[in-house]
N, C-alpha and C. Protein backbone atom coordinates (compact mmCIF):
# COMPACT_ATOMS: atom_id res chain seq x y z
N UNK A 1 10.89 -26.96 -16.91
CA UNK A 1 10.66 -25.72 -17.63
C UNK A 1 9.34 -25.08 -17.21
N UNK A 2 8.19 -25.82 -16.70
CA UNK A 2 7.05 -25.28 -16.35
C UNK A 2 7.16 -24.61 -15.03
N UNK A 3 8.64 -24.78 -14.41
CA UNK A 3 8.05 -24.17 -13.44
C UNK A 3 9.23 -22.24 -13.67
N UNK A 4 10.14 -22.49 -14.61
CA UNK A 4 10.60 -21.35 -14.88
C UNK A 4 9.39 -20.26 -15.58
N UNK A 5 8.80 -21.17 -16.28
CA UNK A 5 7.76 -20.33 -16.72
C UNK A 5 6.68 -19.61 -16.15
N UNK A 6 6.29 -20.10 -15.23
CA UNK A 6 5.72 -19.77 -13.68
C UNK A 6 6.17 -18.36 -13.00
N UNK A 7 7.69 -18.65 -13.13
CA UNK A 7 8.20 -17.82 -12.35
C UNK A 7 8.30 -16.53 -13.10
N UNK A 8 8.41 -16.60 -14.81
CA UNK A 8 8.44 -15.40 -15.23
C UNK A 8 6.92 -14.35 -15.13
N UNK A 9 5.82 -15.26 -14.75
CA UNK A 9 4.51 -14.66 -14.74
C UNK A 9 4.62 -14.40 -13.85
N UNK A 10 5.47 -14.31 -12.34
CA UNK A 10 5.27 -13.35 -11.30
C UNK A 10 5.36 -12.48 -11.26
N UNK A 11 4.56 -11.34 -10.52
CA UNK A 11 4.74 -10.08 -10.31
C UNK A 11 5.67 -9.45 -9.24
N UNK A 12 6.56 -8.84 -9.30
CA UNK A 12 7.43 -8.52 -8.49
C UNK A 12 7.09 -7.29 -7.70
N UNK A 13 6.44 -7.94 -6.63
CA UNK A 13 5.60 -6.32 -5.92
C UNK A 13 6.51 -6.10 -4.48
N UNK A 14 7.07 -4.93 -4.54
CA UNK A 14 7.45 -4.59 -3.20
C UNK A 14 6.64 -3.78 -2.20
N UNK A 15 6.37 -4.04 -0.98
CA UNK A 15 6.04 -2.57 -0.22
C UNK A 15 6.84 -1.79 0.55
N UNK A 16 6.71 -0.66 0.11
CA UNK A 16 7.15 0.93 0.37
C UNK A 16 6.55 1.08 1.75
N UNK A 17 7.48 0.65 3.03
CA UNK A 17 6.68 1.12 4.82
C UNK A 17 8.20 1.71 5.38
N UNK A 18 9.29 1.63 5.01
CA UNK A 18 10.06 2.27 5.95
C UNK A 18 10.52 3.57 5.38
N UNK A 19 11.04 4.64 6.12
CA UNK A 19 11.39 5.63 5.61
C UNK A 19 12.64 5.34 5.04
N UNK A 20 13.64 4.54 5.30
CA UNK A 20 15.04 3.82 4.83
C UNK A 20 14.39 3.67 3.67
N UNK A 21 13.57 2.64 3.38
CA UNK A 21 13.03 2.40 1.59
C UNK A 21 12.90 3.90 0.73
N UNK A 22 12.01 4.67 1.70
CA UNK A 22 11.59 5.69 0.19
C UNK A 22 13.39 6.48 0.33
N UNK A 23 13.81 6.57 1.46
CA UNK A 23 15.07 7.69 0.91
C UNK A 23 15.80 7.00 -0.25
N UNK A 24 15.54 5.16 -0.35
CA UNK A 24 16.44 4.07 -1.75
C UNK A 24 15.89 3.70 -2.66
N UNK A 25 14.61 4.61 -2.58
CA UNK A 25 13.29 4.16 -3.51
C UNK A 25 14.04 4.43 -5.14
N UNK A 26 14.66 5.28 -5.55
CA UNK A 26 15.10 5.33 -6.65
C UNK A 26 16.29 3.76 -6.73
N UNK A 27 17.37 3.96 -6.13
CA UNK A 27 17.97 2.67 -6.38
C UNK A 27 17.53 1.17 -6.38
N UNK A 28 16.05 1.39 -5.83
CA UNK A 28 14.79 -0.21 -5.71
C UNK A 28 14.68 -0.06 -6.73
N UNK A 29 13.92 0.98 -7.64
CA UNK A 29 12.97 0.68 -8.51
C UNK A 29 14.61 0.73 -10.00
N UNK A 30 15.57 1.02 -9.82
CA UNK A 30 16.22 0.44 -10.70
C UNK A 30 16.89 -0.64 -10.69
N UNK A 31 16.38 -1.78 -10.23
CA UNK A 31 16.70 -3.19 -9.90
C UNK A 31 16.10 -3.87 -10.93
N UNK A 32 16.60 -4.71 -12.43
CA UNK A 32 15.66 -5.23 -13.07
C UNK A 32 14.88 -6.38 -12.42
N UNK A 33 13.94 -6.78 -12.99
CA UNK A 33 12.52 -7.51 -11.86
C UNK A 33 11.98 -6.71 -10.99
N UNK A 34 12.40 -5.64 -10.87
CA UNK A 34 11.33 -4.90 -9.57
C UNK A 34 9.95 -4.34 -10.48
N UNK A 35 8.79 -4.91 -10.48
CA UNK A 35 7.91 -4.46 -11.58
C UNK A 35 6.80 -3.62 -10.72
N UNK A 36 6.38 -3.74 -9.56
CA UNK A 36 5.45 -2.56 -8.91
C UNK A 36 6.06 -2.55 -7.46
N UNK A 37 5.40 -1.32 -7.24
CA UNK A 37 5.48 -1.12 -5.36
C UNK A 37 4.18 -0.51 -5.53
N UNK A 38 3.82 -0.85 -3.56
CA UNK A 38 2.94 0.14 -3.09
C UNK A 38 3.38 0.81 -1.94
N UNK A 39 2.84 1.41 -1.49
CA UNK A 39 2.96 2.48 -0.21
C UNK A 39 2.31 1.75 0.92
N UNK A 40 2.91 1.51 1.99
CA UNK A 40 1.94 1.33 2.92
C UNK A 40 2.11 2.57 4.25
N UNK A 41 0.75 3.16 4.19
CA UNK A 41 0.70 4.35 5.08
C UNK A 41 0.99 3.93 6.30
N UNK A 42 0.75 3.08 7.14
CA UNK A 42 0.19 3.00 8.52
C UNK A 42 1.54 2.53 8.91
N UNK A 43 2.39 1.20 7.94
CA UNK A 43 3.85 0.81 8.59
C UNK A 43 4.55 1.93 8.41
N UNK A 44 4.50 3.20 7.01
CA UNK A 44 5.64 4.28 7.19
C UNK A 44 5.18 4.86 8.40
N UNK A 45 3.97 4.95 9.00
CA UNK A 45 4.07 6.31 9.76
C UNK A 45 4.80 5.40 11.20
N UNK A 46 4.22 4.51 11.28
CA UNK A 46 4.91 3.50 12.38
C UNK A 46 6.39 3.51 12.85
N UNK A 47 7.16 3.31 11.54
CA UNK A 47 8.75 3.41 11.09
C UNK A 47 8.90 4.63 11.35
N UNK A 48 8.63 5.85 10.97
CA UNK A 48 8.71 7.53 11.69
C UNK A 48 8.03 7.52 13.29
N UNK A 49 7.47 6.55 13.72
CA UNK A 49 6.98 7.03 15.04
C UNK A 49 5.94 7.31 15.07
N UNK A 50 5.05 7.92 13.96
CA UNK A 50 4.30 8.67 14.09
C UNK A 50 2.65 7.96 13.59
N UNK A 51 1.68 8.86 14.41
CA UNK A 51 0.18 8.40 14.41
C UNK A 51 0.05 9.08 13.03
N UNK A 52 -0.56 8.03 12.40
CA UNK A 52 -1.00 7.77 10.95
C UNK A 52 -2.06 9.44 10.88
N UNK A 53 -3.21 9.57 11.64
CA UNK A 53 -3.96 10.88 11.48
C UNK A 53 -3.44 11.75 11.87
N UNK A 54 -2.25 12.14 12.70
CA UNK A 54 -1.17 13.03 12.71
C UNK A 54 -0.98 13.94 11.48
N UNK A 55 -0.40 12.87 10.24
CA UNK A 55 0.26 13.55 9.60
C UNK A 55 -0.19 13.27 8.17
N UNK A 56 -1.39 13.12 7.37
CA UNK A 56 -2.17 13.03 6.97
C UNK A 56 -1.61 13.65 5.31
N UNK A 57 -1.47 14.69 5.78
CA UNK A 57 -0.44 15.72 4.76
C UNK A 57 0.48 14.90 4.08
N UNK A 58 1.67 14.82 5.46
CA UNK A 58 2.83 14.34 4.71
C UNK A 58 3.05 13.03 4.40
N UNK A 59 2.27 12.52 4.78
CA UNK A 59 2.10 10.66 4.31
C UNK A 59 1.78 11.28 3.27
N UNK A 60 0.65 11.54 2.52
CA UNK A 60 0.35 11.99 1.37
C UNK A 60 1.31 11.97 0.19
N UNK A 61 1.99 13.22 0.43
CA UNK A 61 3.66 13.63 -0.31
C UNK A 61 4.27 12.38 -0.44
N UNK A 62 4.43 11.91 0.31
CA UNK A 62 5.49 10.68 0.56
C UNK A 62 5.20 9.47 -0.60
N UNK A 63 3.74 9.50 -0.44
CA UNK A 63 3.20 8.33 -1.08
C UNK A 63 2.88 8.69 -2.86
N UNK A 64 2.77 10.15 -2.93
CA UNK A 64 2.92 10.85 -4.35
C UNK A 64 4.33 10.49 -5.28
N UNK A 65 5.66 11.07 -3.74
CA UNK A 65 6.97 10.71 -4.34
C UNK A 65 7.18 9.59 -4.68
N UNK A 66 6.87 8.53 -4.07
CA UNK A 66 6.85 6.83 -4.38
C UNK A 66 6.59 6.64 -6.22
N UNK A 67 5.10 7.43 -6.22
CA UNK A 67 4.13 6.80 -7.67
C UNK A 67 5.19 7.80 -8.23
N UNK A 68 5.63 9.26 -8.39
CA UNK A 68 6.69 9.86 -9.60
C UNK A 68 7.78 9.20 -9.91
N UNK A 69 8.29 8.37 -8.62
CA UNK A 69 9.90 7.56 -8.67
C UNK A 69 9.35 6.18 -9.34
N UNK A 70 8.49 5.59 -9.39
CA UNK A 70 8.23 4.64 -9.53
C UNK A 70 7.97 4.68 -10.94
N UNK A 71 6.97 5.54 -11.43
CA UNK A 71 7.17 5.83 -12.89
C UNK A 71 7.95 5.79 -13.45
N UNK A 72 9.14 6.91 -13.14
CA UNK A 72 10.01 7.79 -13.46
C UNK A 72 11.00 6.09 -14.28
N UNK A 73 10.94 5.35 -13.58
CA UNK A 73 12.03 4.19 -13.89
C UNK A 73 11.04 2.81 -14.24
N UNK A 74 10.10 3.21 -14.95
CA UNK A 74 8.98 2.20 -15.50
C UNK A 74 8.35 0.94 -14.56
N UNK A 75 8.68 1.21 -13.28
CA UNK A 75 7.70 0.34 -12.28
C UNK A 75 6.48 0.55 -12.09
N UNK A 76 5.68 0.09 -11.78
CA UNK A 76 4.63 0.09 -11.64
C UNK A 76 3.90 0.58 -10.39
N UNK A 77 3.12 1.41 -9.66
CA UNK A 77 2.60 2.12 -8.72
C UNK A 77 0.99 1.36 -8.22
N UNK A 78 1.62 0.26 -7.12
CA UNK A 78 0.12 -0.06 -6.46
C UNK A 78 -0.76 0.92 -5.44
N UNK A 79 -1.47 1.32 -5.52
CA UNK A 79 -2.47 1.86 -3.83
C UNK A 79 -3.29 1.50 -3.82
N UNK A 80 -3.32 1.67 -2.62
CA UNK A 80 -4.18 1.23 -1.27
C UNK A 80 -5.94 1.94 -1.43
N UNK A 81 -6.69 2.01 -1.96
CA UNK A 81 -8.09 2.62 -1.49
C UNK A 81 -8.78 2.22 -0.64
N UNK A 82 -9.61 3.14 0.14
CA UNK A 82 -10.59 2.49 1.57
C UNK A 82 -12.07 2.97 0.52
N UNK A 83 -12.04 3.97 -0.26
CA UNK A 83 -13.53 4.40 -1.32
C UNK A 83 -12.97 4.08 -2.65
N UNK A 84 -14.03 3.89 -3.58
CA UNK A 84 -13.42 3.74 -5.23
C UNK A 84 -13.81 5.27 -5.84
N UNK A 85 -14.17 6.10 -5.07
CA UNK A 85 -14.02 7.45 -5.30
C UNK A 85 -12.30 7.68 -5.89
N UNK A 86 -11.55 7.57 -4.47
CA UNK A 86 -10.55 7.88 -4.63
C UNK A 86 -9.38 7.28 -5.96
N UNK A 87 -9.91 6.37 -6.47
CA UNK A 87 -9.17 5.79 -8.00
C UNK A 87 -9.00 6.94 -8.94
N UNK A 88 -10.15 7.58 -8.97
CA UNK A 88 -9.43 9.31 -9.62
C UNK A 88 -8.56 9.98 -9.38
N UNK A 89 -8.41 9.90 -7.96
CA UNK A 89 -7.29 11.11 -7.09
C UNK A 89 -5.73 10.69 -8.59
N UNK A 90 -5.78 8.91 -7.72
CA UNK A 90 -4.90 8.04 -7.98
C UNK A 90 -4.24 8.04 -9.77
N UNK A 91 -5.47 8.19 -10.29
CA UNK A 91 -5.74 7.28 -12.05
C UNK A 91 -4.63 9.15 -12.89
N UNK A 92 -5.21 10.30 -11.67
CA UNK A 92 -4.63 11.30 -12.48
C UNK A 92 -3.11 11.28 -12.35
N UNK A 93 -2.61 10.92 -11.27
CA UNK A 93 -1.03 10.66 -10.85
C UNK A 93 -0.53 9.51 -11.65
N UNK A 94 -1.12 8.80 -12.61
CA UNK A 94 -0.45 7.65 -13.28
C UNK A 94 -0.56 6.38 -12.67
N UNK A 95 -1.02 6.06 -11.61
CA UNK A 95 -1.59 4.72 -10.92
C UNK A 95 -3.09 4.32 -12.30
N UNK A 96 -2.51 2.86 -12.01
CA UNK A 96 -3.45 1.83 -12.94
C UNK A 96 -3.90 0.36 -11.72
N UNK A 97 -3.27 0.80 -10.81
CA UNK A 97 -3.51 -0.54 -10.16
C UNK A 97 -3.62 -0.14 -8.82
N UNK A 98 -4.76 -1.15 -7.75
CA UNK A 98 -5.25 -0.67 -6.84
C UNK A 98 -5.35 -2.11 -5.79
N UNK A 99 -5.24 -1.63 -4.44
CA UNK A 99 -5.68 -2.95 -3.67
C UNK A 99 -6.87 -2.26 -2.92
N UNK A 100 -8.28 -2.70 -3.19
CA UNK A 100 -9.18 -2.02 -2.77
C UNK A 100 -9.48 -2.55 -1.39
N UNK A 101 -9.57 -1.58 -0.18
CA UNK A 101 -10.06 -2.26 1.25
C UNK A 101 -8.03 -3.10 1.65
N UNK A 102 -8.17 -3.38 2.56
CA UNK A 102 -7.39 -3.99 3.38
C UNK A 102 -7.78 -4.95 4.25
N UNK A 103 -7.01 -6.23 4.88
CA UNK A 103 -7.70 -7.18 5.63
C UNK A 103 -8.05 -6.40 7.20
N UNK A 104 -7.04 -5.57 7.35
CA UNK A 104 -6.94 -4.75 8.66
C UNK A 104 -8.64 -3.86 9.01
N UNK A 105 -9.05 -3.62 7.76
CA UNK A 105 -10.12 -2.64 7.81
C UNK A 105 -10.77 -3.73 8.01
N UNK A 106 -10.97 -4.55 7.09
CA UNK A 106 -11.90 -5.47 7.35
C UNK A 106 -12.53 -6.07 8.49
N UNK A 107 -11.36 -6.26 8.79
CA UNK A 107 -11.01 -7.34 10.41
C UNK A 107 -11.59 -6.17 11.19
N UNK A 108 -11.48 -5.23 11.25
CA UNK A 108 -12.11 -4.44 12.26
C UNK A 108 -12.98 -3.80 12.55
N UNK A 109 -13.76 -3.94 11.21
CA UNK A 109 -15.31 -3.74 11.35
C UNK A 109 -16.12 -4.91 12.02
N UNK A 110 -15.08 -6.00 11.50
CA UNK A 110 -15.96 -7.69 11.99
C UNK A 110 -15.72 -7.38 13.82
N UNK A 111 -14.54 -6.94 14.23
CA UNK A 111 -14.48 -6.96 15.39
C UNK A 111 -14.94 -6.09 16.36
N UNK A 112 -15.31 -5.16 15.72
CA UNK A 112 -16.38 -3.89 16.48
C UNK A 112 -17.83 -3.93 16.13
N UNK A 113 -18.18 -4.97 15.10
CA UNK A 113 -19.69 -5.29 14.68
C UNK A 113 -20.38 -6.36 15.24
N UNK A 114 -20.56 -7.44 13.95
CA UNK A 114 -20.35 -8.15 14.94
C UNK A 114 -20.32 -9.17 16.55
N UNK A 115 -18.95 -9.39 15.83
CA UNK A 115 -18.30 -9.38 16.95
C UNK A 115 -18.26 -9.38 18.42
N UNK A 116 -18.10 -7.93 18.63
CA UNK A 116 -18.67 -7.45 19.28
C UNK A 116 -19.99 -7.00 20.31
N UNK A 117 -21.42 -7.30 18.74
CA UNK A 117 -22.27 -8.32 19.54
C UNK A 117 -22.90 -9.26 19.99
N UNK A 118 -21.52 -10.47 19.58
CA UNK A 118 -21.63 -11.39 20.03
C UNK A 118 -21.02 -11.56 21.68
N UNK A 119 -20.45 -11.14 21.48
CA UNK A 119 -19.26 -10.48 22.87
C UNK A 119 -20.54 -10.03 24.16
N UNK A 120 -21.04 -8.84 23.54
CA UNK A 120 -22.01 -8.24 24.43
C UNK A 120 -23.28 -9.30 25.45
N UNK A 121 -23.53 -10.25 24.24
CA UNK A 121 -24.73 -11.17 24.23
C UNK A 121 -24.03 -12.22 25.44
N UNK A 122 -22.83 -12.81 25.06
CA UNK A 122 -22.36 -13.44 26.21
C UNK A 122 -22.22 -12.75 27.47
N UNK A 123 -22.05 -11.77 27.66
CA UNK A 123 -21.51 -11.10 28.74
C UNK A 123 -22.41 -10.75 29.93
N UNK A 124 -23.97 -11.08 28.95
CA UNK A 124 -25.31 -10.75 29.81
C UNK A 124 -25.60 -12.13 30.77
C-alpha cells in the first residue's frame, strides 16, 4: 500500500515540444491524471524546423494557447523562466508554477566560461 500511496503523490507533468501535441493539446489535457504541462520552446521550434530567435512571436502564442487550454480543463500550466522578472508576464496568464533556468542554460555558460578557460590555459 505504501507504494500506491506514493504513486498518488505524483505529479503528472507532460511536456508540450511537438506541434502534433499542441494541435491534441485539448484531448491531453482531458485525460484524467494529466495534472500539469509545460511548453518547451526550443524542442517546438525544432519539431517546426525552425530557429527558436526566428520566431519569437509565434512561439509566444503557441505557448499562451497551451496555459488557456490547459486551464480551460483544470491542468495545471508549468514555464520555463531564464529572469524572475518574467513570473509576472506568466502569474497574469494564470501560471502558478515555474522551472526557473534550465540545465541547457546552465551547461552553457559553464562551457563558454569557465570552461572554456580552462580549455584556453591548456592550449598555451
Amino acid at each position: 500500500m505504501e507504494h500506491a500511496k506514493l504513486v498518488k503523490q505524483t505529479v503528472n507533468c507532460f511536456m508540450i515540444e511537438k506541434e502534433e501535441t499542441m494541435k491534441n493539446l485539448d484531448e491531453i489535457c482531458s485525460v484524467p491524471g494529466v495534472d500539469m504541462v509545460q511548453f518547451g520552446p526550443s524542442d517546438y521550434c525544432m519539431s517546426r524546423g525552425w530557429d527558436t530567435k526566428d520566431h519569437i512571436d509565434e512561439v509566444r502564442e503557441v505557448e499562451e494557447e497551451m496555459i488557456r487550454i490547459a486551464l480551460k480543463h483544470g491542468v495545471l500550466p508549468r514555464c520555463e523562466l531564464d529572469t524572475p522578472e518574467k513570473a509576472e508576464y506568466y502569474k497574469k496568464l494564470g501560471v502558478k508554477h515555474f522551472c526557473v533556468f534550465d540545465e541547457i542554460r546552465d551547461h552553457q555558460a559553464i562551457w563558454n566560461g569557465p570552461c572554456k578557460q580552462v580549455a584556453d590555459i591548456a592550449r598555451r
